[in-house]
PDB file of N, CA and C in Angstrom:
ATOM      1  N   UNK A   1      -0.300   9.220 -52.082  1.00  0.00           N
ATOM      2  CA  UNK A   1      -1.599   9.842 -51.989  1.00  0.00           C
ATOM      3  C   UNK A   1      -2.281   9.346 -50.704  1.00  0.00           C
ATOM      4  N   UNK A   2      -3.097  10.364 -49.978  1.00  0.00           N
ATOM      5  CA  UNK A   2      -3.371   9.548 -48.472  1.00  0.00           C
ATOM      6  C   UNK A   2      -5.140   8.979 -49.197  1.00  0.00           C
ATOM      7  N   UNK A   3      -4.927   7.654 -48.063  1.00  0.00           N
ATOM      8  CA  UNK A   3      -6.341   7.153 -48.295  1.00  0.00           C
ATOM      9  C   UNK A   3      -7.918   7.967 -48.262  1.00  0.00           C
ATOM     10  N   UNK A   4      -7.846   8.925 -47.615  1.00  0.00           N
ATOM     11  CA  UNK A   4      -9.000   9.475 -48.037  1.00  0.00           C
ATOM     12  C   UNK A   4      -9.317  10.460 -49.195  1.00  0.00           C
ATOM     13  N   UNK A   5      -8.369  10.794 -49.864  1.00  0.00           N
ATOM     14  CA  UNK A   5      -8.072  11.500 -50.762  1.00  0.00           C
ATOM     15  C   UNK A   5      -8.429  10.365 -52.318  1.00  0.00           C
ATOM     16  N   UNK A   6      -7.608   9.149 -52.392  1.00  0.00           N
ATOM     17  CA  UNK A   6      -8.276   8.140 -53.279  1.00  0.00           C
ATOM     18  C   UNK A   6      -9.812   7.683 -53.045  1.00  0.00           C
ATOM     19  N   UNK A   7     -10.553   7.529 -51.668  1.00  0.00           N
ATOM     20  CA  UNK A   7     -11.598   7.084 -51.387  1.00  0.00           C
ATOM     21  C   UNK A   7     -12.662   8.242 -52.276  1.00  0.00           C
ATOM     22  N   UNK A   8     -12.199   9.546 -51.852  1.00  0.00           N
ATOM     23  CA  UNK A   8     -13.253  10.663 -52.703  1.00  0.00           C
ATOM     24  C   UNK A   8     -12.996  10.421 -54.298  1.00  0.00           C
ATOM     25  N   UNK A   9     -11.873  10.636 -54.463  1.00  0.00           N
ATOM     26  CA  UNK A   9     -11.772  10.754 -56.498  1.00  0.00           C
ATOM     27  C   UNK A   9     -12.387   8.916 -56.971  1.00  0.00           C
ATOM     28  N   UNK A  10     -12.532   7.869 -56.317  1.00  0.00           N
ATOM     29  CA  UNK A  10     -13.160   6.788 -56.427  1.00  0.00           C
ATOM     30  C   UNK A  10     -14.883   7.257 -56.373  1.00  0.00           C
ATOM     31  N   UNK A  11     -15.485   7.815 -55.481  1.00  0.00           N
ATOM     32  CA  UNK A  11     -16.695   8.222 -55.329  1.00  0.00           C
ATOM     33  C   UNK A  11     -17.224   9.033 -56.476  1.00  0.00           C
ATOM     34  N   UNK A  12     -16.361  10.113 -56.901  1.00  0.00           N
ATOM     35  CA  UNK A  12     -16.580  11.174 -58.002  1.00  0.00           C
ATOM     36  C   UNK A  12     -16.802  10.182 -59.567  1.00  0.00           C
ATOM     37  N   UNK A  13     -15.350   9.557 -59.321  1.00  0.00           N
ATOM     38  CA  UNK A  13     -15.472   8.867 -60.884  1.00  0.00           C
ATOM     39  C   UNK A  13     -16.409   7.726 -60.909  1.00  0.00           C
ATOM     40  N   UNK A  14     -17.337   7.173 -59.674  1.00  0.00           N
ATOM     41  CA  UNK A  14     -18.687   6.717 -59.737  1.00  0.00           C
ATOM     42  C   UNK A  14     -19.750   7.095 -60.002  1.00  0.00           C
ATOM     43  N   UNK A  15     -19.773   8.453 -59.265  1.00  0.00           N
ATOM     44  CA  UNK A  15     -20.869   9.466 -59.906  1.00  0.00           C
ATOM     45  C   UNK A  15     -20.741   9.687 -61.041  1.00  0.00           C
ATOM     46  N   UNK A  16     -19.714  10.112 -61.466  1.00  0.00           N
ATOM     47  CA  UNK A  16     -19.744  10.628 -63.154  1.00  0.00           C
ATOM     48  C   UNK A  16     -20.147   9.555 -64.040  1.00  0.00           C
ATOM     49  N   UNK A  17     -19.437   8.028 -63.797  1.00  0.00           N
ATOM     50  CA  UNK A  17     -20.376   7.178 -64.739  1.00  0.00           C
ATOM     51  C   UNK A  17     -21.778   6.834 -64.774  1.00  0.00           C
ATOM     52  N   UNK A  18     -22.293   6.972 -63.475  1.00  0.00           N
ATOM     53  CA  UNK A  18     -23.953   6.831 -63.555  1.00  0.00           C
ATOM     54  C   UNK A  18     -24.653   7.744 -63.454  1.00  0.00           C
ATOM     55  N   UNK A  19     -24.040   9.349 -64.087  1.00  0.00           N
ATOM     56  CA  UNK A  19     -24.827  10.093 -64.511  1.00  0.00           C
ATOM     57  C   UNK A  19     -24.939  10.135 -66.225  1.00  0.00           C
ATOM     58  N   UNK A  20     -23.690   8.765 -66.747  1.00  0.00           N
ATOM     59  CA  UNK A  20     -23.324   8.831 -67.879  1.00  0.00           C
ATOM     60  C   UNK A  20     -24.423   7.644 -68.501  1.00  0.00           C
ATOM     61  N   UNK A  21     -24.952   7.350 -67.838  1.00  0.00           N
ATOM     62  CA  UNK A  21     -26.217   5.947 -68.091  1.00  0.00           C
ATOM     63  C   UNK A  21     -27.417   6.661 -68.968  1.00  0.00           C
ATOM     64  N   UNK A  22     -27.693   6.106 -70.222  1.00  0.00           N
ATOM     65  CA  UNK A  22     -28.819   6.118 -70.487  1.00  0.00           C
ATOM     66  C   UNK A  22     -29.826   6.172 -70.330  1.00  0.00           C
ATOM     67  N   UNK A  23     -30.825   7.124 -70.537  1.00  0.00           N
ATOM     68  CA  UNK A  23     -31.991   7.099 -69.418  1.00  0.00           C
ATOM     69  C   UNK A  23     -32.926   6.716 -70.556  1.00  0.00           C
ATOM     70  N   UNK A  24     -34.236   5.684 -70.750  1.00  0.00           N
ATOM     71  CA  UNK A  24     -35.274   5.923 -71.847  1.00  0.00           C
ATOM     72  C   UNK A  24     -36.025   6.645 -71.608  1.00  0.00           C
ATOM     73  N   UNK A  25     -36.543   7.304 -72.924  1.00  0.00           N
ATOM     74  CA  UNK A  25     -38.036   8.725 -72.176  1.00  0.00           C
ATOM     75  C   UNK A  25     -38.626   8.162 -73.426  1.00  0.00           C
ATOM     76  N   UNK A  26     -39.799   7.902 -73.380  1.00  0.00           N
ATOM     77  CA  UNK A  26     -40.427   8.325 -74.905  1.00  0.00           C
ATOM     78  C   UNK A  26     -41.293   9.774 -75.045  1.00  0.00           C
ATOM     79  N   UNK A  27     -41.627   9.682 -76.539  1.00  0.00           N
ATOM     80  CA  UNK A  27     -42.888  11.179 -76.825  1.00  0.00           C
ATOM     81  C   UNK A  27     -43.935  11.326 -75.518  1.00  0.00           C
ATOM     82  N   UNK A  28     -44.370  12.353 -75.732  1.00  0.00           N
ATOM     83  CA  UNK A  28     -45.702  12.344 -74.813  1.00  0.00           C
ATOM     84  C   UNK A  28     -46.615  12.225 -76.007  1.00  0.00           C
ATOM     85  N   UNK A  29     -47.607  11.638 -75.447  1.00  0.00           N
ATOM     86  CA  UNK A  29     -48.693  11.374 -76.342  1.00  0.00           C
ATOM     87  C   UNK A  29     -49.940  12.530 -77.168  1.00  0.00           C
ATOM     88  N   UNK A  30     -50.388  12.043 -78.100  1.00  0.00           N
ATOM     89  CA  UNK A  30     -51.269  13.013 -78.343  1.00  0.00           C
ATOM     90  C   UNK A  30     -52.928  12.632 -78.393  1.00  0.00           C
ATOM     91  N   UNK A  31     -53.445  13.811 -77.957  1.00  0.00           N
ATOM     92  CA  UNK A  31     -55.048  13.371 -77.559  1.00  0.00           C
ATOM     93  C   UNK A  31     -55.708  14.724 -78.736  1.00  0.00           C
ATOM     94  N   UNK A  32     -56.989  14.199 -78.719  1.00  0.00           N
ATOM     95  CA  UNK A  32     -58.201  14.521 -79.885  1.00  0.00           C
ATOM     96  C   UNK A  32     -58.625  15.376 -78.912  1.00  0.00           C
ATOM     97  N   UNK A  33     -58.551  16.784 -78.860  1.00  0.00           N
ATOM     98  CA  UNK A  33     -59.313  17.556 -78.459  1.00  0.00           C
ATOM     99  C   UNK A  33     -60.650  18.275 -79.099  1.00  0.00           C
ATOM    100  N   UNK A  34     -62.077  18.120 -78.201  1.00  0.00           N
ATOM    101  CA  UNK A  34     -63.032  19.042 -78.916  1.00  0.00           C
ATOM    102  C   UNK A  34     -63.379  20.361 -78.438  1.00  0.00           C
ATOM    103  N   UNK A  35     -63.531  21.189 -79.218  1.00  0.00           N
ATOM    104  CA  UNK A  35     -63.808  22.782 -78.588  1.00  0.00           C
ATOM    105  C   UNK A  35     -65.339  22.602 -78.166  1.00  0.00           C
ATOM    106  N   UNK A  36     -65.561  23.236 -76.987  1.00  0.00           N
ATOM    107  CA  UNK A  36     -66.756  23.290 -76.281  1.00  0.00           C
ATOM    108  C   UNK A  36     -67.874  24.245 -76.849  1.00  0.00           C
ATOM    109  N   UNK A  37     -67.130  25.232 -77.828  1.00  0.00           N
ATOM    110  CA  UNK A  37     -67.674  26.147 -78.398  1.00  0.00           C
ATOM    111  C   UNK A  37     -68.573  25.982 -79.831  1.00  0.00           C
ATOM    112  N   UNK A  38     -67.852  25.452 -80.372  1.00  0.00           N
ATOM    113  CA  UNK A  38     -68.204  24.835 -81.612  1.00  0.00           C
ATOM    114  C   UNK A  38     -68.718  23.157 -82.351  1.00  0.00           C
ATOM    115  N   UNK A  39     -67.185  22.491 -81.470  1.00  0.00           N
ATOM    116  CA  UNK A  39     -67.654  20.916 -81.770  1.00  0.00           C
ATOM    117  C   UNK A  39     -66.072  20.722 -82.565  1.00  0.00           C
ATOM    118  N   UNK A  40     -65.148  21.921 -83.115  1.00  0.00           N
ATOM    119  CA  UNK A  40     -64.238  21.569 -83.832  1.00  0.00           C
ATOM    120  C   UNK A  40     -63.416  20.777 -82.918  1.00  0.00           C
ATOM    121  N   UNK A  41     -62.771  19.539 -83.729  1.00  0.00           N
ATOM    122  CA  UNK A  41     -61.359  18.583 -83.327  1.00  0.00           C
ATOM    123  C   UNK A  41     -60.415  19.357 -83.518  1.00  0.00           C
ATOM    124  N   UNK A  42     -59.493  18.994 -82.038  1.00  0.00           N
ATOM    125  CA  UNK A  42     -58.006  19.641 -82.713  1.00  0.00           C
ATOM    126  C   UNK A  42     -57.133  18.013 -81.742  1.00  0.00           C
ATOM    127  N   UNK A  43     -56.105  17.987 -82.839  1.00  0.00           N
ATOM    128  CA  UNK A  43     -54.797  16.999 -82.026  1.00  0.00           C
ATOM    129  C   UNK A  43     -53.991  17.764 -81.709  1.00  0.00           C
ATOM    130  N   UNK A  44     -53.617  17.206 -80.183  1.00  0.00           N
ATOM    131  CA  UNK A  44     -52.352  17.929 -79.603  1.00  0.00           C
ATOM    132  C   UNK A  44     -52.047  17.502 -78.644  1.00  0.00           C
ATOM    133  N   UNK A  45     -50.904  17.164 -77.633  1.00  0.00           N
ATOM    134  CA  UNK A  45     -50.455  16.795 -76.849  1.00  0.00           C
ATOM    135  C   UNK A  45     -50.674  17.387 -75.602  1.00  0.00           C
ATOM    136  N   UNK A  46     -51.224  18.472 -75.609  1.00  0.00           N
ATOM    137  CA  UNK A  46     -51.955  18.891 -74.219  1.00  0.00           C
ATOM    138  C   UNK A  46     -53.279  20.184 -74.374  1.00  0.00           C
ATOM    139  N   UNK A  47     -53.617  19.932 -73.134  1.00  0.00           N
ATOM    140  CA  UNK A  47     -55.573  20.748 -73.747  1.00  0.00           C
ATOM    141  C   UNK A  47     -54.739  22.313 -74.077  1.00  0.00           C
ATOM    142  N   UNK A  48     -55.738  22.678 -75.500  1.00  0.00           N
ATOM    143  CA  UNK A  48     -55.655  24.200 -76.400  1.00  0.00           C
ATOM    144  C   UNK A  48     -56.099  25.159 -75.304  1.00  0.00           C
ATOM    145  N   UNK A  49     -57.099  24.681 -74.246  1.00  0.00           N
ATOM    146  CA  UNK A  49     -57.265  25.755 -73.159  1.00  0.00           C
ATOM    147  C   UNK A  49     -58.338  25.465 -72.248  1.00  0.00           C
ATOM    148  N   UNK A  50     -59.367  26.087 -71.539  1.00  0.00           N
ATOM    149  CA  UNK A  50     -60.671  25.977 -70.822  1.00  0.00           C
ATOM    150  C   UNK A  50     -61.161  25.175 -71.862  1.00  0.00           C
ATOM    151  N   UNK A  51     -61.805  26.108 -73.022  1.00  0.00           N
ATOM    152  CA  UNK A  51     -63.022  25.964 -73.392  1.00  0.00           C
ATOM    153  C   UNK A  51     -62.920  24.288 -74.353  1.00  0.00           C
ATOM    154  N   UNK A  52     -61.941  23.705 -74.007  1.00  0.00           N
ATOM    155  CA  UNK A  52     -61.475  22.396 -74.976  1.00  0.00           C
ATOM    156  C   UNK A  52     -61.823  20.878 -73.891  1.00  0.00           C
ATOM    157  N   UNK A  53     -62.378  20.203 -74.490  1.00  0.00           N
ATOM    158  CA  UNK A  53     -62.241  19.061 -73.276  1.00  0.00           C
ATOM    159  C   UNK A  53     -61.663  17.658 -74.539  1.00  0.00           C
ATOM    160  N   UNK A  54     -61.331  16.467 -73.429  1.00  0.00           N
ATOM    161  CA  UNK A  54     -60.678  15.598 -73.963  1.00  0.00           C
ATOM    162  C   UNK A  54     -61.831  14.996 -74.976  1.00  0.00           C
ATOM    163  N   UNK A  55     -61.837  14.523 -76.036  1.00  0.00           N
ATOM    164  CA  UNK A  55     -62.581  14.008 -76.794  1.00  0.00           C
ATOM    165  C   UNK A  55     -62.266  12.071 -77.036  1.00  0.00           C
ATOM    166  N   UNK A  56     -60.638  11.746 -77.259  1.00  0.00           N
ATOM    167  CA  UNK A  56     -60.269  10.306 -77.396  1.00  0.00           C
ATOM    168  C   UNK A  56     -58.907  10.572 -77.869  1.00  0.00           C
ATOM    169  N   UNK A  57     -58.290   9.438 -77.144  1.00  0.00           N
ATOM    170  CA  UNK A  57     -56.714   9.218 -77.071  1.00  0.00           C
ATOM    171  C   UNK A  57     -56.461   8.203 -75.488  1.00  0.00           C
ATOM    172  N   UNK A  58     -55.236   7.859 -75.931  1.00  0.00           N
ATOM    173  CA  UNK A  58     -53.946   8.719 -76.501  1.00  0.00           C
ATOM    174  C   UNK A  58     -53.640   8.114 -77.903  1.00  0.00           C
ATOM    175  N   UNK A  59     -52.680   8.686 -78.529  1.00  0.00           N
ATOM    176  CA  UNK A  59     -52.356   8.028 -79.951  1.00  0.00           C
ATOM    177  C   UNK A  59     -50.858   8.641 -79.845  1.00  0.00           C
ATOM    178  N   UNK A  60     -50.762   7.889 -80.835  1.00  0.00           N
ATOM    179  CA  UNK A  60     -48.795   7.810 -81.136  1.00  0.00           C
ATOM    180  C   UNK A  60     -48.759   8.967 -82.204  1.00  0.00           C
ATOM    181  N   UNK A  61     -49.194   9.315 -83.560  1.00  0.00           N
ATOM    182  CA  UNK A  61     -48.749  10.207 -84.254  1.00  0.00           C
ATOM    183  C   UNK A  61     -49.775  11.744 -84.370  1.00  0.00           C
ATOM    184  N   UNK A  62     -49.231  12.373 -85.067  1.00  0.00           N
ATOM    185  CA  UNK A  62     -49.861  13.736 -84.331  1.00  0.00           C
ATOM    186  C   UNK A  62     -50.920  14.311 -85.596  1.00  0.00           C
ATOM    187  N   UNK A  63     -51.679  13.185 -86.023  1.00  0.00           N
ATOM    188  CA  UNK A  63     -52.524  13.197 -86.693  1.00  0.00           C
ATOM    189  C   UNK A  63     -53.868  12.629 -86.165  1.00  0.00           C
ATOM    190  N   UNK A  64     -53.240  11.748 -85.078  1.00  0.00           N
ATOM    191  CA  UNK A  64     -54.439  11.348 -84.491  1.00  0.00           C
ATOM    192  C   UNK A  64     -54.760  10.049 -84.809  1.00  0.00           C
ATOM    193  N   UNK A  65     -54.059   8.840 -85.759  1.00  0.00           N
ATOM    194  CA  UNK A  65     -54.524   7.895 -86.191  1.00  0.00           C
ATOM    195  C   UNK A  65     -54.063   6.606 -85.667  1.00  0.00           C
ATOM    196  N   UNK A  66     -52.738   6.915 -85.073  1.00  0.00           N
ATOM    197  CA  UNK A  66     -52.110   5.533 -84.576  1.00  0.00           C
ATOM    198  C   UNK A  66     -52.624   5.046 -83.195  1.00  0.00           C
ATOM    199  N   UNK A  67     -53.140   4.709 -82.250  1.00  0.00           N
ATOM    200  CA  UNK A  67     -53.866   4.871 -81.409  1.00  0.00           C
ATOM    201  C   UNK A  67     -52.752   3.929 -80.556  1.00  0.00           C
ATOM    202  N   UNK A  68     -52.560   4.457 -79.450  1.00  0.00           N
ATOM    203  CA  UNK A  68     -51.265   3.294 -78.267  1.00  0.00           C
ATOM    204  C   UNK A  68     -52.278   2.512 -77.729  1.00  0.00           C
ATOM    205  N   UNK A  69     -51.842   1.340 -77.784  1.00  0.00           N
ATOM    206  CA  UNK A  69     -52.096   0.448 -76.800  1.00  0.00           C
ATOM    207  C   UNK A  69     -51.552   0.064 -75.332  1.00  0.00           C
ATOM    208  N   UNK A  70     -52.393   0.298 -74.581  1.00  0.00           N
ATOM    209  CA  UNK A  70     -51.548  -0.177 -73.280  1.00  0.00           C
ATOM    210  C   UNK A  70     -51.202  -1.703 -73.428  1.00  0.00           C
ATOM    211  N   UNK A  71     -49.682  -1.487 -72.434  1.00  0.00           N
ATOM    212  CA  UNK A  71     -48.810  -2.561 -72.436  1.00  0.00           C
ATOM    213  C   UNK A  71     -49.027  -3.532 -71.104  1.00  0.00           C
ATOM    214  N   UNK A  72     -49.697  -4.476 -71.012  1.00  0.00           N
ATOM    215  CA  UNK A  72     -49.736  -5.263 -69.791  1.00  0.00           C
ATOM    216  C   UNK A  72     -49.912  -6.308 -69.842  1.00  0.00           C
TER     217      UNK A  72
END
């Protein structure tokens, strides 16, 4: 086999294992939205639309009760 021919299939089967690496992601979080219209709460992980602004968050479950703490 000529040497540059092993040098590439060495490169490839490098790439392929560190695309094979674990990556961590967690949830995205969920925030307490209030409607501008009314005053109603809604939980959800991103604003229901315009008329909604952030009310309090972030929180871990999608009820709204577990509240994250930043890590530092």
């Amino acid at each position: 086999m000529k040497p540059y021919l092993r040098w590439k299939r060495c490169l490839c089967a490098a790439l392929l294992a560190a695309l094979q690496l674990p990556v961590p992601a967690a949830p995205a979080p969920w925030y307490l939205w209030r409607s501008q219209l009314d005053g109603a709460l809604s939980c959800q992980q991103f604003s229901p639309g315009q008329a909604w602004s952030l009310y309090d968050g972030p929180f871990a479950d999608l009820a709204c009760e577990k509240r994250i703490t930043s890590k530092k």
